[in-house]
PDB file of N, CA and C in Angstrom:
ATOM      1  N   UNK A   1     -13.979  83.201 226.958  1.00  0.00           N
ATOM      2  CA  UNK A   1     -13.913  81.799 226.616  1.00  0.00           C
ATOM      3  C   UNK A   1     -14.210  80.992 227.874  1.00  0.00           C
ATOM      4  N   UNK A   2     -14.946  80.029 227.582  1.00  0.00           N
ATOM      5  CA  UNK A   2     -15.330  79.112 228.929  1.00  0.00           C
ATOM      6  C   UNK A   2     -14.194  77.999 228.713  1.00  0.00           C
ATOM      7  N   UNK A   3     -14.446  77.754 230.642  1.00  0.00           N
ATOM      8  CA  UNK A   3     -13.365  76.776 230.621  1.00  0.00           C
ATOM      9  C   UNK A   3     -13.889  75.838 230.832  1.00  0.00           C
ATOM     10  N   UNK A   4     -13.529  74.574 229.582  1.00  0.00           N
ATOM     11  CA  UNK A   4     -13.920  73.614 229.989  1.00  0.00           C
ATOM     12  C   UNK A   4     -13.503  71.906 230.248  1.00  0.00           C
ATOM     13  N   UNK A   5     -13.793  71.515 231.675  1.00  0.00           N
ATOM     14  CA  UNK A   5     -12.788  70.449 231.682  1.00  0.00           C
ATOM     15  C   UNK A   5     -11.008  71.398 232.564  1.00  0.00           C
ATOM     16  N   UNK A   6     -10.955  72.950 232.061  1.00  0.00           N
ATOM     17  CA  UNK A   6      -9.885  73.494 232.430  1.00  0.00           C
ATOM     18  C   UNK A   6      -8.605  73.103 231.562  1.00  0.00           C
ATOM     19  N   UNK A   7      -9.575  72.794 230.086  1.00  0.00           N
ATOM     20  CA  UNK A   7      -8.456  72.273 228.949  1.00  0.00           C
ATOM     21  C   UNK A   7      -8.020  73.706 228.723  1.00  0.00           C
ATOM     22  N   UNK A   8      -8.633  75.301 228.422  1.00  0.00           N
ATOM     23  CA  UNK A   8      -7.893  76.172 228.355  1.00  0.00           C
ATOM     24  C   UNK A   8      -7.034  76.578 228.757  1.00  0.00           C
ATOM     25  N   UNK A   9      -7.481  76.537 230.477  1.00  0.00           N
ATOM     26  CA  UNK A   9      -6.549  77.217 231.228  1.00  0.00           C
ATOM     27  C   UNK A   9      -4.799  76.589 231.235  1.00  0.00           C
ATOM     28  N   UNK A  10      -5.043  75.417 230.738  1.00  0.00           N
ATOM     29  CA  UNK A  10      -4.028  74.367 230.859  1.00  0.00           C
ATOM     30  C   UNK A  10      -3.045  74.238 229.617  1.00  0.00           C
ATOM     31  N   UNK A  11      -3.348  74.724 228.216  1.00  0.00           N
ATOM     32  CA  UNK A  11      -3.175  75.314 226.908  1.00  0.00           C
ATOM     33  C   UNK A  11      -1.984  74.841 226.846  1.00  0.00           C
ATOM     34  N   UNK A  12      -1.373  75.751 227.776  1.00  0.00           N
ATOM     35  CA  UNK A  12       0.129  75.828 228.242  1.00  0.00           C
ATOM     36  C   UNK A  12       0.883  74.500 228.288  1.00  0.00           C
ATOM     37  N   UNK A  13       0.628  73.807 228.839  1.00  0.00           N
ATOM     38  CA  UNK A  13       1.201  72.710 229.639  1.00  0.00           C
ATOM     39  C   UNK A  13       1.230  71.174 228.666  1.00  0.00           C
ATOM     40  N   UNK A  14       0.069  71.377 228.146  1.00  0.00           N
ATOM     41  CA  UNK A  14      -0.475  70.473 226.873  1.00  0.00           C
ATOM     42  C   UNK A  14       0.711  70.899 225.772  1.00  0.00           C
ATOM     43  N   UNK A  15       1.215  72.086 225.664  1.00  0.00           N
ATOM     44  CA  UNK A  15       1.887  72.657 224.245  1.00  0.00           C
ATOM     45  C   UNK A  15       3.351  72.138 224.870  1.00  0.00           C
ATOM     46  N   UNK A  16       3.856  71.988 225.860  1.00  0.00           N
ATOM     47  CA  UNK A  16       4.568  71.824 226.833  1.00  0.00           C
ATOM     48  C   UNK A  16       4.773  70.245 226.352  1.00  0.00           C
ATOM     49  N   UNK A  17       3.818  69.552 226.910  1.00  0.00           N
ATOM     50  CA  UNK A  17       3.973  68.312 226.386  1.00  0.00           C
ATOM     51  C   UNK A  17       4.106  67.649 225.426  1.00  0.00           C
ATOM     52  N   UNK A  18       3.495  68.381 224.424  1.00  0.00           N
ATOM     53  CA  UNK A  18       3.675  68.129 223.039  1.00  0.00           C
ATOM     54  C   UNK A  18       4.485  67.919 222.248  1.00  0.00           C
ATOM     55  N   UNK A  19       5.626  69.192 222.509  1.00  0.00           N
ATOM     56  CA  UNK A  19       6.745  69.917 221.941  1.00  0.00           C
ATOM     57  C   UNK A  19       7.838  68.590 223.182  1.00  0.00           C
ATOM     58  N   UNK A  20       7.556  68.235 223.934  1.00  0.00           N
ATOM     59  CA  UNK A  20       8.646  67.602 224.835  1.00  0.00           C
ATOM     60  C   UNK A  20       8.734  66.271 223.813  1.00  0.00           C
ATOM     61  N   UNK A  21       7.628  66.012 224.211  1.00  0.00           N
ATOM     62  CA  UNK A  21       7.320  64.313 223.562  1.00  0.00           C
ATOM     63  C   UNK A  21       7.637  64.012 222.169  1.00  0.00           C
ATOM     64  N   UNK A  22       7.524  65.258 220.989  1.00  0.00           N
ATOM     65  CA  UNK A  22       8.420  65.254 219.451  1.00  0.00           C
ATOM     66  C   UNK A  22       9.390  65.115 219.950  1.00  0.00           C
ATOM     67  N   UNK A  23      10.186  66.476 220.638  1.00  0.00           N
ATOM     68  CA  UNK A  23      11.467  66.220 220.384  1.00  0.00           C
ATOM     69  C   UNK A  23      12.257  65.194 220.997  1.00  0.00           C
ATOM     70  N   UNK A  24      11.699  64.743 221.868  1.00  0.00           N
ATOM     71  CA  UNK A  24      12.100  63.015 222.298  1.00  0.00           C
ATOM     72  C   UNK A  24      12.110  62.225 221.130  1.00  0.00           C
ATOM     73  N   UNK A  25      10.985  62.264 221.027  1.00  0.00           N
ATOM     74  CA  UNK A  25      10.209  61.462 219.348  1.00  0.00           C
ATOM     75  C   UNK A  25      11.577  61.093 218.669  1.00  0.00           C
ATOM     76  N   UNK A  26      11.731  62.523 218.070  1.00  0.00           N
ATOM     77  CA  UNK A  26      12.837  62.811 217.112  1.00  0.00           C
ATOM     78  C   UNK A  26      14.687  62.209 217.887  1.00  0.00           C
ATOM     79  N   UNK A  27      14.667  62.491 218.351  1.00  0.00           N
ATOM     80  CA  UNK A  27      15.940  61.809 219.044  1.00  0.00           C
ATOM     81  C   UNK A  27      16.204  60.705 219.454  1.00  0.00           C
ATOM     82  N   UNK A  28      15.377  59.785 219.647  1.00  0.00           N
ATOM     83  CA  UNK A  28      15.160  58.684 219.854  1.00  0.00           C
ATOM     84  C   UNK A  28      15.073  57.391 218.147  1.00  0.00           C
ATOM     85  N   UNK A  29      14.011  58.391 217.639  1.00  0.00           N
ATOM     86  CA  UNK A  29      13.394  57.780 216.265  1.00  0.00           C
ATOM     87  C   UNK A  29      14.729  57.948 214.834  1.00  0.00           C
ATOM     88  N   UNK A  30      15.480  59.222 214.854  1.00  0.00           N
ATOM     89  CA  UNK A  30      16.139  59.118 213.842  1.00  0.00           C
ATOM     90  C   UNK A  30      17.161  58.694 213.992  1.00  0.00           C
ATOM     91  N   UNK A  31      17.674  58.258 212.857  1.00  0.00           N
ATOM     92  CA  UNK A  31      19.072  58.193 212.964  1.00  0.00           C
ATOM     93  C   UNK A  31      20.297  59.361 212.520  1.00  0.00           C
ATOM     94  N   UNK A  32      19.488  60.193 211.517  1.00  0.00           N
ATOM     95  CA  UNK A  32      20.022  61.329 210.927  1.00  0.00           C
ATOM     96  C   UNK A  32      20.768  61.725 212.744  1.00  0.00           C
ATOM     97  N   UNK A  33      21.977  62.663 212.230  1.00  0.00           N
ATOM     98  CA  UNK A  33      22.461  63.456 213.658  1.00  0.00           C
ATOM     99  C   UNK A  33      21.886  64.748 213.369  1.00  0.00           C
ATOM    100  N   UNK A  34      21.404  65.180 211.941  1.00  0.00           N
ATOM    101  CA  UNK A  34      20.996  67.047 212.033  1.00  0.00           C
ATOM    102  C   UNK A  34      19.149  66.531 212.799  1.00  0.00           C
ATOM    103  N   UNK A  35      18.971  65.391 212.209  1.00  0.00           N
ATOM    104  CA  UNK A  35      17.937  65.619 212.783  1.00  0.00           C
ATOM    105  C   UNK A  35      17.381  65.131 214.177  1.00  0.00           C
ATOM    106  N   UNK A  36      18.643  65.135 214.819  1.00  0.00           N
ATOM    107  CA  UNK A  36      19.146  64.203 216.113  1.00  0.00           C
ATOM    108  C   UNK A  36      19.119  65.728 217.055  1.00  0.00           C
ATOM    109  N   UNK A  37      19.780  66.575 216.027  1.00  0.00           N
ATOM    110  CA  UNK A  37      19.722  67.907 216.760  1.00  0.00           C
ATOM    111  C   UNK A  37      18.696  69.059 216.820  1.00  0.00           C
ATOM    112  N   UNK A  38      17.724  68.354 215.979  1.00  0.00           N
ATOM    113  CA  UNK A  38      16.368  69.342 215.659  1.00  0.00           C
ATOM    114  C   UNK A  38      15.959  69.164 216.724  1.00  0.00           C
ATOM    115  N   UNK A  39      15.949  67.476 217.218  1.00  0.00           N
ATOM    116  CA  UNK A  39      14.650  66.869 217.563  1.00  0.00           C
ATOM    117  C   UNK A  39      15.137  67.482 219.437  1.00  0.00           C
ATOM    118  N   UNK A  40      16.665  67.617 219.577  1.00  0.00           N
ATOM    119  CA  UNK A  40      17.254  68.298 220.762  1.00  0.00           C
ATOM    120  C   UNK A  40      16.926  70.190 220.974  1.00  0.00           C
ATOM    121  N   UNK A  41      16.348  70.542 219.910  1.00  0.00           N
ATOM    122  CA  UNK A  41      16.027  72.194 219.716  1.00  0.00           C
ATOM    123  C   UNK A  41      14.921  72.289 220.256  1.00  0.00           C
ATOM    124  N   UNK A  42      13.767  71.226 219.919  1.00  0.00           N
ATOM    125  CA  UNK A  42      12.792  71.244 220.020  1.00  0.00           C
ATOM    126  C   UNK A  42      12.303  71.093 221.595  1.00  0.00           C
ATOM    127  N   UNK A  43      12.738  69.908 221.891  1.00  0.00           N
ATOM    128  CA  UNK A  43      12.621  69.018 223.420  1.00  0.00           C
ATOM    129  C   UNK A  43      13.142  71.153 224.617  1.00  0.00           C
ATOM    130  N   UNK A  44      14.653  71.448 223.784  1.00  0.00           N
ATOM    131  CA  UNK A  44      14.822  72.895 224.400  1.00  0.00           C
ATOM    132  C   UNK A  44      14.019  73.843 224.531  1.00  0.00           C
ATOM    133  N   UNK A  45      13.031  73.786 223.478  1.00  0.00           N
ATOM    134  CA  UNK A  45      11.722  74.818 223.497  1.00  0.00           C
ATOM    135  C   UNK A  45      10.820  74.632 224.421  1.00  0.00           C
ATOM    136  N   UNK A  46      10.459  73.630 224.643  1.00  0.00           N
ATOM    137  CA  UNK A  46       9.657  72.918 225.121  1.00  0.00           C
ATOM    138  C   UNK A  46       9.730  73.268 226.692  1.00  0.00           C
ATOM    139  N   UNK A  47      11.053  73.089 227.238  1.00  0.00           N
ATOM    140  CA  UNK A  47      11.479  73.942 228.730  1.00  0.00           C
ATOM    141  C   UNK A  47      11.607  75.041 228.854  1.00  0.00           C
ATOM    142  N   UNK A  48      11.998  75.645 227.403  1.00  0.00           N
ATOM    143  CA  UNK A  48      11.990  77.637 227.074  1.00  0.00           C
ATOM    144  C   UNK A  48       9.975  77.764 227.825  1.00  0.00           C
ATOM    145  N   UNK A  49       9.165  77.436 226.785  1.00  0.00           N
ATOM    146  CA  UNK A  49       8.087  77.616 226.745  1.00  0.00           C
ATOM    147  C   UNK A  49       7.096  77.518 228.604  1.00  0.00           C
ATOM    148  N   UNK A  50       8.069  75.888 228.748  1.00  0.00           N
ATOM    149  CA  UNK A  50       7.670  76.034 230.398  1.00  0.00           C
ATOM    150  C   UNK A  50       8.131  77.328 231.406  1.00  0.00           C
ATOM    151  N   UNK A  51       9.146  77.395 231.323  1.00  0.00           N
ATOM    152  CA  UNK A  51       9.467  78.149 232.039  1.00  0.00           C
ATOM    153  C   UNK A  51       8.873  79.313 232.360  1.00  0.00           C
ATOM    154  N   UNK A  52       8.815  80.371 231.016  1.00  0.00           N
ATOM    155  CA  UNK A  52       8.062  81.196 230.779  1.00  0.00           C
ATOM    156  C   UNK A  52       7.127  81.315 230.889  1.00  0.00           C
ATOM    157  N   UNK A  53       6.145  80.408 230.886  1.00  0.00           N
ATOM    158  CA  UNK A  53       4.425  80.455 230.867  1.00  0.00           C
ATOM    159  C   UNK A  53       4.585  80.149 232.796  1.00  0.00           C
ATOM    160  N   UNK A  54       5.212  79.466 233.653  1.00  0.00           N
ATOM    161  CA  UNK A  54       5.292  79.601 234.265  1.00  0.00           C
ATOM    162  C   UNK A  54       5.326  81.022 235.740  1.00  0.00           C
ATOM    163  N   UNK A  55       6.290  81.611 234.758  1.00  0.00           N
ATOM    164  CA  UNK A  55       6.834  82.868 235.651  1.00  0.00           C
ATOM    165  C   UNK A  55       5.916  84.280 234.972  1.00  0.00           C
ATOM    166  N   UNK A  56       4.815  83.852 234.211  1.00  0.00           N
ATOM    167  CA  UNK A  56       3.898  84.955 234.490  1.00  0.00           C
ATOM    168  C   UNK A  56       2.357  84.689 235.176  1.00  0.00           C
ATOM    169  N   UNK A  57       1.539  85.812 236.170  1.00  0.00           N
ATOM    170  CA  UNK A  57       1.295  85.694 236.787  1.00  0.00           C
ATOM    171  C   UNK A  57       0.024  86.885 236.252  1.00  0.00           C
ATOM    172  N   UNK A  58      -1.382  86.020 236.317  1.00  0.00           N
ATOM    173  CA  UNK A  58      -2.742  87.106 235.680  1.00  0.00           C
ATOM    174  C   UNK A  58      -2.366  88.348 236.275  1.00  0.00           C
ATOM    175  N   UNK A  59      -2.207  88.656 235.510  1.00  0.00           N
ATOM    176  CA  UNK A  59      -3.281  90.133 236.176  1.00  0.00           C
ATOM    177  C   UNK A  59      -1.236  91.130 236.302  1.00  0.00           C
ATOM    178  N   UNK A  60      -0.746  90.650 236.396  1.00  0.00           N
ATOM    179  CA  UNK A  60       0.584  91.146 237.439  1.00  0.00           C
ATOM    180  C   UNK A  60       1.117  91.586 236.124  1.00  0.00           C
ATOM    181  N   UNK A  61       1.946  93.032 236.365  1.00  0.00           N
ATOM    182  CA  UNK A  61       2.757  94.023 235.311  1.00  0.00           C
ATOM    183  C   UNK A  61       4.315  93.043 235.828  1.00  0.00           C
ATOM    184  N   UNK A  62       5.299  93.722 235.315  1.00  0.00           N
ATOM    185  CA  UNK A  62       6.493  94.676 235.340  1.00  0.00           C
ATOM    186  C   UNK A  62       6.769  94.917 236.929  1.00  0.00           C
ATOM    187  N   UNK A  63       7.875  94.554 237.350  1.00  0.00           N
ATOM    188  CA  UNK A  63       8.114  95.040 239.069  1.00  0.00           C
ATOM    189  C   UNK A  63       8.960  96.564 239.074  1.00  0.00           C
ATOM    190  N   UNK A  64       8.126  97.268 238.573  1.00  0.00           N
ATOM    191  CA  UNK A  64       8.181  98.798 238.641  1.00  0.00           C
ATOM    192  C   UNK A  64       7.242  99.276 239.436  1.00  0.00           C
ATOM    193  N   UNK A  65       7.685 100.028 240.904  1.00  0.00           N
ATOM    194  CA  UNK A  65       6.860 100.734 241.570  1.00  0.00           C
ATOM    195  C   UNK A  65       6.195 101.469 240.882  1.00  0.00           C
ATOM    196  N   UNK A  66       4.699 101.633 241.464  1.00  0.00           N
ATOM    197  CA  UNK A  66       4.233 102.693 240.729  1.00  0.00           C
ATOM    198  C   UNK A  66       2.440 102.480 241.601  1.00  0.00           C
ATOM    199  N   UNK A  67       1.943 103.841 241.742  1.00  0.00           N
ATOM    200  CA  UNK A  67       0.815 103.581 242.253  1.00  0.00           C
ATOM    201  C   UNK A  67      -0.160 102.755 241.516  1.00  0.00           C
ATOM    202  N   UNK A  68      -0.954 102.154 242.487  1.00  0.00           N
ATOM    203  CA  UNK A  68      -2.235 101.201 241.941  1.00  0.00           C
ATOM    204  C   UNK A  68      -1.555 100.114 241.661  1.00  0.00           C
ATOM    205  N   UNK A  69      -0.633  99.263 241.036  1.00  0.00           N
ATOM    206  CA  UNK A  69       0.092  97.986 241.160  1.00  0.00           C
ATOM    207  C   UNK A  69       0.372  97.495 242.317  1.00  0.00           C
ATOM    208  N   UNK A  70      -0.005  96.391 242.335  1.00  0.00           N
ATOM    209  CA  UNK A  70      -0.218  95.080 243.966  1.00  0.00           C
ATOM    210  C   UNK A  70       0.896  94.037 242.969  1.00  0.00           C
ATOM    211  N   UNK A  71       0.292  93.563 241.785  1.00  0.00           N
ATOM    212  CA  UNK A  71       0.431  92.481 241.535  1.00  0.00           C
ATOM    213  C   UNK A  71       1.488  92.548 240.541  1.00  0.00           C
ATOM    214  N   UNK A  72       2.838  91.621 240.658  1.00  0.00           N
ATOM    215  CA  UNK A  72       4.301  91.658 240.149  1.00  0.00           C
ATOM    216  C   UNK A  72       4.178  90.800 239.465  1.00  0.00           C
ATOM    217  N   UNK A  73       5.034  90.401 238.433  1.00  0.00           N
ATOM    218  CA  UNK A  73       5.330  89.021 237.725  1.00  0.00           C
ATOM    219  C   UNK A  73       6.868  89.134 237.724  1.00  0.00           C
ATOM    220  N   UNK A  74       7.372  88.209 237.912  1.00  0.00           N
ATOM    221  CA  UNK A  74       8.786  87.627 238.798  1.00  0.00           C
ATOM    222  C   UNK A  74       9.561  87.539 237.080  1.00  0.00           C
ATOM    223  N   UNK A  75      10.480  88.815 237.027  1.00  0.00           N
ATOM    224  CA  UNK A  75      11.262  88.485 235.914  1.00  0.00           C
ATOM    225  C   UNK A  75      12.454  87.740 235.759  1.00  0.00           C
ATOM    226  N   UNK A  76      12.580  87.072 236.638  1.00  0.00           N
ATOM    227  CA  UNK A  76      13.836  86.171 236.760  1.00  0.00           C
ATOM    228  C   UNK A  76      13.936  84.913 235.531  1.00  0.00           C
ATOM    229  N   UNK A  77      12.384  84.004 235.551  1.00  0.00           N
ATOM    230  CA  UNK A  77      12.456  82.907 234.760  1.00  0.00           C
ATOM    231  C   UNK A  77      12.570  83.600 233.279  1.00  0.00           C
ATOM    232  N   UNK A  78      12.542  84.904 232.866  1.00  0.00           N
ATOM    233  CA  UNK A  78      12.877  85.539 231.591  1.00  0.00           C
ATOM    234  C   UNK A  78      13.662  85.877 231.284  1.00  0.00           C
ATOM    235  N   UNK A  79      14.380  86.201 232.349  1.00  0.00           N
ATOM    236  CA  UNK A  79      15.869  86.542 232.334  1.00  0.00           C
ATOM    237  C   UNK A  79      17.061  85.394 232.000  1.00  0.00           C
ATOM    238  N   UNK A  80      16.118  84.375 233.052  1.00  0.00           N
ATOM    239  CA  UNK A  80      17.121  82.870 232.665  1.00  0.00           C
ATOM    240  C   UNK A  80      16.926  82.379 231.365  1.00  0.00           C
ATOM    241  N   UNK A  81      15.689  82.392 230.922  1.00  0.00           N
ATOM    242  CA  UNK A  81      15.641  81.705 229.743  1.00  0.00           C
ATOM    243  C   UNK A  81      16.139  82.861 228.023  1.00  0.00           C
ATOM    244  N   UNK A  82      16.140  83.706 228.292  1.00  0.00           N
ATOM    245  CA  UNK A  82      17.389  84.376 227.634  1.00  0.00           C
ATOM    246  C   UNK A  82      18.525  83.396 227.886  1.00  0.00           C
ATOM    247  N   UNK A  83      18.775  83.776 228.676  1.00  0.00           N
ATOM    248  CA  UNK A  83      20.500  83.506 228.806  1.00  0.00           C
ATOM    249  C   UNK A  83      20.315  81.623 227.976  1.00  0.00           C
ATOM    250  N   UNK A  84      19.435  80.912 228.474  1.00  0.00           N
ATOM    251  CA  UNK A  84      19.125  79.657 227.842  1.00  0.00           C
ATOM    252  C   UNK A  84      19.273  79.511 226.400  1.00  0.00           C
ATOM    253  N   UNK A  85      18.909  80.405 225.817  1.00  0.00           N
ATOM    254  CA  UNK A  85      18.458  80.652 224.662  1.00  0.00           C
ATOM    255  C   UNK A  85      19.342  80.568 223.573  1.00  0.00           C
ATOM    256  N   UNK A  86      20.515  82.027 224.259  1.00  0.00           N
ATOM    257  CA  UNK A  86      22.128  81.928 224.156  1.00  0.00           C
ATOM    258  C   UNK A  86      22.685  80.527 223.741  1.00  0.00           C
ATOM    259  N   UNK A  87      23.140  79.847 224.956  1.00  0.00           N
ATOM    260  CA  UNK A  87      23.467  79.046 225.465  1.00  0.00           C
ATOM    261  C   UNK A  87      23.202  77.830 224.485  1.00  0.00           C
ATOM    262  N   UNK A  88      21.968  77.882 223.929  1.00  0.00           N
ATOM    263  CA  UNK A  88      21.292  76.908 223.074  1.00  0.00           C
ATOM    264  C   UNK A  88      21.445  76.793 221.644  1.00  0.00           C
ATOM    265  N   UNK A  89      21.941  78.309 221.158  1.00  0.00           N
ATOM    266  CA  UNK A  89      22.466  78.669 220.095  1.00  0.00           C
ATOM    267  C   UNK A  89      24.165  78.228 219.616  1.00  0.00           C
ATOM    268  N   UNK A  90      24.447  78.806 221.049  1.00  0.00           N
ATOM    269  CA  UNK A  90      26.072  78.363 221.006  1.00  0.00           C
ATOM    270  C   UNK A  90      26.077  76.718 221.161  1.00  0.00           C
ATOM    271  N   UNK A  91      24.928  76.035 221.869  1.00  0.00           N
ATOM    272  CA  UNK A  91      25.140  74.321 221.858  1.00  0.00           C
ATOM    273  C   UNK A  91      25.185  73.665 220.152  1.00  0.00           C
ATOM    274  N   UNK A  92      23.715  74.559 219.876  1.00  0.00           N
ATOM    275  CA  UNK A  92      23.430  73.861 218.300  1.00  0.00           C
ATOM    276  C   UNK A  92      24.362  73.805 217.467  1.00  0.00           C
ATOM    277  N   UNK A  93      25.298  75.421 217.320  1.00  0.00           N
ATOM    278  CA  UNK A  93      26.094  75.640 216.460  1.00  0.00           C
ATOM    279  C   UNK A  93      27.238  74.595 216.741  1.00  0.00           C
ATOM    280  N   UNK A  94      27.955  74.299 217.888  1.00  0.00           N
ATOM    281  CA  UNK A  94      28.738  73.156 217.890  1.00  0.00           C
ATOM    282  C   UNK A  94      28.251  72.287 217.554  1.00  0.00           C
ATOM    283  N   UNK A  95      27.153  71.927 217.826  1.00  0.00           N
ATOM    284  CA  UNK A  95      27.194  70.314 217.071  1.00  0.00           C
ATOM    285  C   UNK A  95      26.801  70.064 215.881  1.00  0.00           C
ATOM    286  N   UNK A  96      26.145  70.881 215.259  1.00  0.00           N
ATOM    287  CA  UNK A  96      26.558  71.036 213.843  1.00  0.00           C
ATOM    288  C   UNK A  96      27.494  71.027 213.360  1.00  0.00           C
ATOM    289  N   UNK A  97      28.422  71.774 214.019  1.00  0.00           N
ATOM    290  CA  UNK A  97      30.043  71.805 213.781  1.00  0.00           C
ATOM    291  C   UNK A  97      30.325  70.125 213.504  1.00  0.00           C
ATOM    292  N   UNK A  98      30.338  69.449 214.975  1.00  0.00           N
ATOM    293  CA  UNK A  98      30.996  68.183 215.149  1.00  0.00           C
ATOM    294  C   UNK A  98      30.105  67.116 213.915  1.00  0.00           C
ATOM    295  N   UNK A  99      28.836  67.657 213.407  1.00  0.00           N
ATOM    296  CA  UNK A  99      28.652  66.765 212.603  1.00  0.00           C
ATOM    297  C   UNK A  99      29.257  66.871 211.095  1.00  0.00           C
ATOM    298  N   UNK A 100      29.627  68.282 211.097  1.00  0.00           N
ATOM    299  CA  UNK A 100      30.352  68.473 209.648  1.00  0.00           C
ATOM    300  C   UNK A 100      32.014  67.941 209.817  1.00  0.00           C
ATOM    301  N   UNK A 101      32.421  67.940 211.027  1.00  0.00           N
ATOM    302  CA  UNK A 101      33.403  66.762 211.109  1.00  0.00           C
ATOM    303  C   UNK A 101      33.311  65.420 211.131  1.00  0.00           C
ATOM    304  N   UNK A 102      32.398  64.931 211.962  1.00  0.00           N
ATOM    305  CA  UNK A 102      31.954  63.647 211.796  1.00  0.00           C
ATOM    306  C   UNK A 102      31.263  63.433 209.944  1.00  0.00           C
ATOM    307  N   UNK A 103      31.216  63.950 209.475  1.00  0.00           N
ATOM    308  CA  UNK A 103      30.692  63.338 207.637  1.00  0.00           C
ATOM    309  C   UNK A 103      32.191  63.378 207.073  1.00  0.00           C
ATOM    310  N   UNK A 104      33.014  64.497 207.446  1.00  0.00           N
ATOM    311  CA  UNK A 104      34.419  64.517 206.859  1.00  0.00           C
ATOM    312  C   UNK A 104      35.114  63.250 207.198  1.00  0.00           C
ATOM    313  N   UNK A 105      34.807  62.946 208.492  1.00  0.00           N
ATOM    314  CA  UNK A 105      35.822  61.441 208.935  1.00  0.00           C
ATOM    315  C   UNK A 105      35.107  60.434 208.247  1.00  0.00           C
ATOM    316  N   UNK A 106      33.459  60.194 208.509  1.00  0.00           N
ATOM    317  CA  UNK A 106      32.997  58.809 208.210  1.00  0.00           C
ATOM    318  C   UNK A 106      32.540  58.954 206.993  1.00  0.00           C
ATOM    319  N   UNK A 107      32.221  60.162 206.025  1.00  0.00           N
ATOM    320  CA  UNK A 107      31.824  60.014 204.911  1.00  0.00           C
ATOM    321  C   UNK A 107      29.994  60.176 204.605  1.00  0.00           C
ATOM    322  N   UNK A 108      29.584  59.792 206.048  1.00  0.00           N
ATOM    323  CA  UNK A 108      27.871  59.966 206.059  1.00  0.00           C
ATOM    324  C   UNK A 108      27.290  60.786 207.769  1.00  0.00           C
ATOM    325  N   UNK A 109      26.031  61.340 207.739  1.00  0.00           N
ATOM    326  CA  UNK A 109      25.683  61.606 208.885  1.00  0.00           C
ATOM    327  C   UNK A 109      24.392  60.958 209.636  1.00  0.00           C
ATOM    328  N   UNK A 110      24.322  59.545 209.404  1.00  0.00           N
ATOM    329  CA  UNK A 110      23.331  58.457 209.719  1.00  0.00           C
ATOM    330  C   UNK A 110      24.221  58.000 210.849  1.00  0.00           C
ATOM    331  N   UNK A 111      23.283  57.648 211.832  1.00  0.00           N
ATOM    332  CA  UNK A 111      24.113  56.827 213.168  1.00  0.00           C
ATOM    333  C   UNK A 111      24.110  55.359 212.933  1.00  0.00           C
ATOM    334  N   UNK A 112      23.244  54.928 212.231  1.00  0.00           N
ATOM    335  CA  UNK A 112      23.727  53.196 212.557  1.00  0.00           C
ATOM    336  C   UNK A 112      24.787  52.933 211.318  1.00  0.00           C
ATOM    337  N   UNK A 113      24.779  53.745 210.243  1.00  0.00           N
ATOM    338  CA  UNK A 113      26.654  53.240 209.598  1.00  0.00           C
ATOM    339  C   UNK A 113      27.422  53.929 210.208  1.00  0.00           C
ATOM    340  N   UNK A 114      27.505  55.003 211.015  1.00  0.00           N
ATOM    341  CA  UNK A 114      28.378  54.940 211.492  1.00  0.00           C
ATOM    342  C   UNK A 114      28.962  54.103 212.273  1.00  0.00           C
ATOM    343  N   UNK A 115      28.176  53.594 213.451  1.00  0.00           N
ATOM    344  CA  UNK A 115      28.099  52.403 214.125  1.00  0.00           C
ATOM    345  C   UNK A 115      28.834  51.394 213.675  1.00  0.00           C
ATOM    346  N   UNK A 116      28.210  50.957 212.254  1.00  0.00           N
ATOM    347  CA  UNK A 116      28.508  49.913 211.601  1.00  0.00           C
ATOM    348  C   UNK A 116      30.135  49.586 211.185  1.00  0.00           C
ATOM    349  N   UNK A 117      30.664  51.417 211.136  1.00  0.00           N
ATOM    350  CA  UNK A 117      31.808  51.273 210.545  1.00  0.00           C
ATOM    351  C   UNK A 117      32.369  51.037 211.610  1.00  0.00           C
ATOM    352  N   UNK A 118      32.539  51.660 212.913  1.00  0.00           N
ATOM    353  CA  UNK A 118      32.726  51.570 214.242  1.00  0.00           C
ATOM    354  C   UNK A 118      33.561  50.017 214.629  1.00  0.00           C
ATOM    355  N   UNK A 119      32.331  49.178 214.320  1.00  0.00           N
ATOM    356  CA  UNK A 119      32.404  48.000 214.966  1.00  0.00           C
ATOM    357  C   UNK A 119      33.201  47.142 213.549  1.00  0.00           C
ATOM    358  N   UNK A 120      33.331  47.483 212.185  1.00  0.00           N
ATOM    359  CA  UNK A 120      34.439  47.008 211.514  1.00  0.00           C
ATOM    360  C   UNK A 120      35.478  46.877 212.286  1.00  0.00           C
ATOM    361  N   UNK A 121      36.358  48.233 212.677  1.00  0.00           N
ATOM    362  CA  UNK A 121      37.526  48.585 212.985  1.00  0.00           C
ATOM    363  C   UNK A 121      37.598  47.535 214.392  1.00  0.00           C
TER     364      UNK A 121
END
């Protein structure tokens, strides 16, 4: 594939942006909270995806000695973004949680009645 402009080589970074700028989109734009938390899954991918495309390196294996290999790719940013991943699972699932409490208290899961009821009290 030719590169052109170096829009290929760059694929990455563009998908990067993309996925950042929805899930902003979405967090900003709704009022829903599940979809307050999509739009927070997404924006998370988005740094999963950097990271990763980051910490590999052409041409480079696995940092297993072994003859004829020069070239390493650094498994650390894969390692972290596991653990991220985790981490992201256990975030979502709480706040899903707190929104199935928050509909039990206020009755809805829209932010501006909640608001609304808010500023009754």
């Amino acid at each position: 594939m030719d590169v052109i402009n170096g829009f290929p080589g760059l694929m990455n970074y563009w998908i990067v942006v993309f996925l950042m700028m929805t899930g902003f989109y979405i967090v900003i734009a709704q009022d829903n909270l599940v979809k307050k938390i999509v739009g927070l899954n997404i924006f998370q991918v988005s740094v999963f995806v950097f990271y990763i495309t980051m910490g590999k390196i052409k041409g480079g294996t696995a940092p297993i000695l072994a003859d004829g290999t020069e070239i390493y790719s650094n498994p650390l940013p894969h390692v972290l973004i596991l653990t991220a991943i985790v981490v992201g699972v256990a975030t979502t699932a709480l706040g899903l949680a707190f929104v199935v409490r928050i509909r039990d208290a206020f009755g809805t899961i829209e932010d501006d009645e909640i608001q609304a009821m808010e500023n009754e009290d």
